[in-house]
Protein backbone atom coordinates (compact mmCIF):
# COMPACT_ATOMS: atom_id res chain seq x y z
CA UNK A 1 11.52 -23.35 -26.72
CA UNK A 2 14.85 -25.03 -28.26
CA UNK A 3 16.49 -27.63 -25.97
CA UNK A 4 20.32 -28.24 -26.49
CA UNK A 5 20.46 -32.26 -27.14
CA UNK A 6 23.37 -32.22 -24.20
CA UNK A 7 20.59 -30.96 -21.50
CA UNK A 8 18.23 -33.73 -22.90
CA UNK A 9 20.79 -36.54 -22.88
CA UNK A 10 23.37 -35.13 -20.36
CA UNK A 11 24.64 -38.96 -19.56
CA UNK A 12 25.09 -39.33 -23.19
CA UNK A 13 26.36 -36.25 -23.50
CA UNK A 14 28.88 -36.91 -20.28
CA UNK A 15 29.81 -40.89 -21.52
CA UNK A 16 31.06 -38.62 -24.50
CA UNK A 17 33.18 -36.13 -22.63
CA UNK A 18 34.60 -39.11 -20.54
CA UNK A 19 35.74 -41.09 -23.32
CA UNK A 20 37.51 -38.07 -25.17
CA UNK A 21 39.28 -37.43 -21.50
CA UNK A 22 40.63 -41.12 -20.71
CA UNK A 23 42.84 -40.70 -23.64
CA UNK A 24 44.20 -37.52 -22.84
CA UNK A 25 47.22 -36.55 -20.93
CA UNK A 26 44.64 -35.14 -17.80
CA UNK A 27 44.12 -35.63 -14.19
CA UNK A 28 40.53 -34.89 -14.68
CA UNK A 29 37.98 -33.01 -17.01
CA UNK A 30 34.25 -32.08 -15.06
CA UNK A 31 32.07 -31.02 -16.89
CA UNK A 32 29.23 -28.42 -16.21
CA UNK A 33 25.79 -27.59 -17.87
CA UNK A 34 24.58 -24.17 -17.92
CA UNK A 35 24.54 -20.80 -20.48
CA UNK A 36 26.92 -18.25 -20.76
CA UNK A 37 27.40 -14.88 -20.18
CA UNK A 38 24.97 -14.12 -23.48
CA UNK A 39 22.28 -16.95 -22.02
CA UNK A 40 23.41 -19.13 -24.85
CA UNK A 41 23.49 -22.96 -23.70
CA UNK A 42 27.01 -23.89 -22.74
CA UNK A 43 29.44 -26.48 -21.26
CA UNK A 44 32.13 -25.27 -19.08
CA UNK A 45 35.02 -28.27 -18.63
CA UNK A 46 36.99 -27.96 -15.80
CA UNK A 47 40.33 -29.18 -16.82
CA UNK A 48 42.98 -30.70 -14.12
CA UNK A 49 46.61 -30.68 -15.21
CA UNK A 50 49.08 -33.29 -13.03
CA UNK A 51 51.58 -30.80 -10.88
CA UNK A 52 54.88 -31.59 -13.33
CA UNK A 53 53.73 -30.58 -16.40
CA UNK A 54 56.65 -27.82 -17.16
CA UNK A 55 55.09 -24.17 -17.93
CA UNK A 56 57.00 -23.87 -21.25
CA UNK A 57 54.31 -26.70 -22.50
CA UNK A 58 50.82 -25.35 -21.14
CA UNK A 59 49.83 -23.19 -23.65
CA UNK A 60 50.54 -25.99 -26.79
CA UNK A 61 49.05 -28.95 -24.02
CA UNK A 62 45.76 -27.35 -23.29
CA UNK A 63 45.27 -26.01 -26.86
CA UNK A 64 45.86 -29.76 -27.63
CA UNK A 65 43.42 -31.43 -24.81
CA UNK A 66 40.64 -28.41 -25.80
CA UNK A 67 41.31 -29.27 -29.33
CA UNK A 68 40.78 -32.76 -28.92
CA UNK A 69 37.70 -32.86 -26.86
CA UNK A 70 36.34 -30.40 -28.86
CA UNK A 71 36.90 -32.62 -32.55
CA UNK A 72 35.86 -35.94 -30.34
CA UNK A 73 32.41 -34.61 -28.97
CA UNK A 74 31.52 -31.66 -31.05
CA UNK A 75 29.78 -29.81 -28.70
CA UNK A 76 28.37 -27.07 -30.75
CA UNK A 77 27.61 -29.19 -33.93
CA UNK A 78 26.30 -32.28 -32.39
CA UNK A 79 25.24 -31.47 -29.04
CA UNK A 80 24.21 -27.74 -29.22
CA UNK A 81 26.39 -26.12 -26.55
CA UNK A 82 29.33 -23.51 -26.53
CA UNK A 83 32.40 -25.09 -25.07
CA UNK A 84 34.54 -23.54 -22.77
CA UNK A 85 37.67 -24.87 -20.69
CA UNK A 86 39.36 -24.09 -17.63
CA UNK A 87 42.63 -25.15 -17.02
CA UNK A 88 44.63 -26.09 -13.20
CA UNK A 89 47.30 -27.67 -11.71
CA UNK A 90 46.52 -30.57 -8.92
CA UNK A 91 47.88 -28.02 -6.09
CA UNK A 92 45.80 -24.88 -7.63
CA UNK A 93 42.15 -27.41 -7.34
CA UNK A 94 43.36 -28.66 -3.97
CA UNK A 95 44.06 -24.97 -3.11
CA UNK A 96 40.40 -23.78 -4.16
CA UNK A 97 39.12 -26.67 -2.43
């Protein structure tokens, strides 16, 4: 049975994730193992945007802040998980909290 190398060295895996995020323009970025709707392995990032940033720039910022973890810890190609992001304001996490 194949192992994804992020399950079998997830603090590697998160040291990655959190030194892609502490140059980005983010609140916060948590990360979650698991697999995805086709059972393939998978890392979900939860992204948190601060409250200001103006809704004319979301769509170019979070292509930018996906883009970048994405070409920093390669996931897929050296890790062997599917990334996908989710993206909220501070007030929308503090609402679902």
């Amino acid at each position: 049975m194949y192992i994804a190398k992020a399950f079998a060295q997830q603090a590697q895996f998160f040291a990655a994730i959190a030194q892609a995020a502490s140059a980005l323009p983010i609140v916060s970025v948590t990360p979650s193992l698991g697999t995805d709707w086709n059972g393939e392995p998978a890392v979900f990032f939860q992204v948190v945007l601060a409250d200001g940033t103006p809704r004319s720039q979301l769509l170019d910022l979070t292509k930018q802040i996906s883009q970048a973890i994405v070409q920093q810890v390669q996931p897929l190609e050296e890790w062997g998980v599917l990334p996908y992001f989710d993206f909220r304001t501070q007030s929308e996490q503090a609402r679902i909290k």
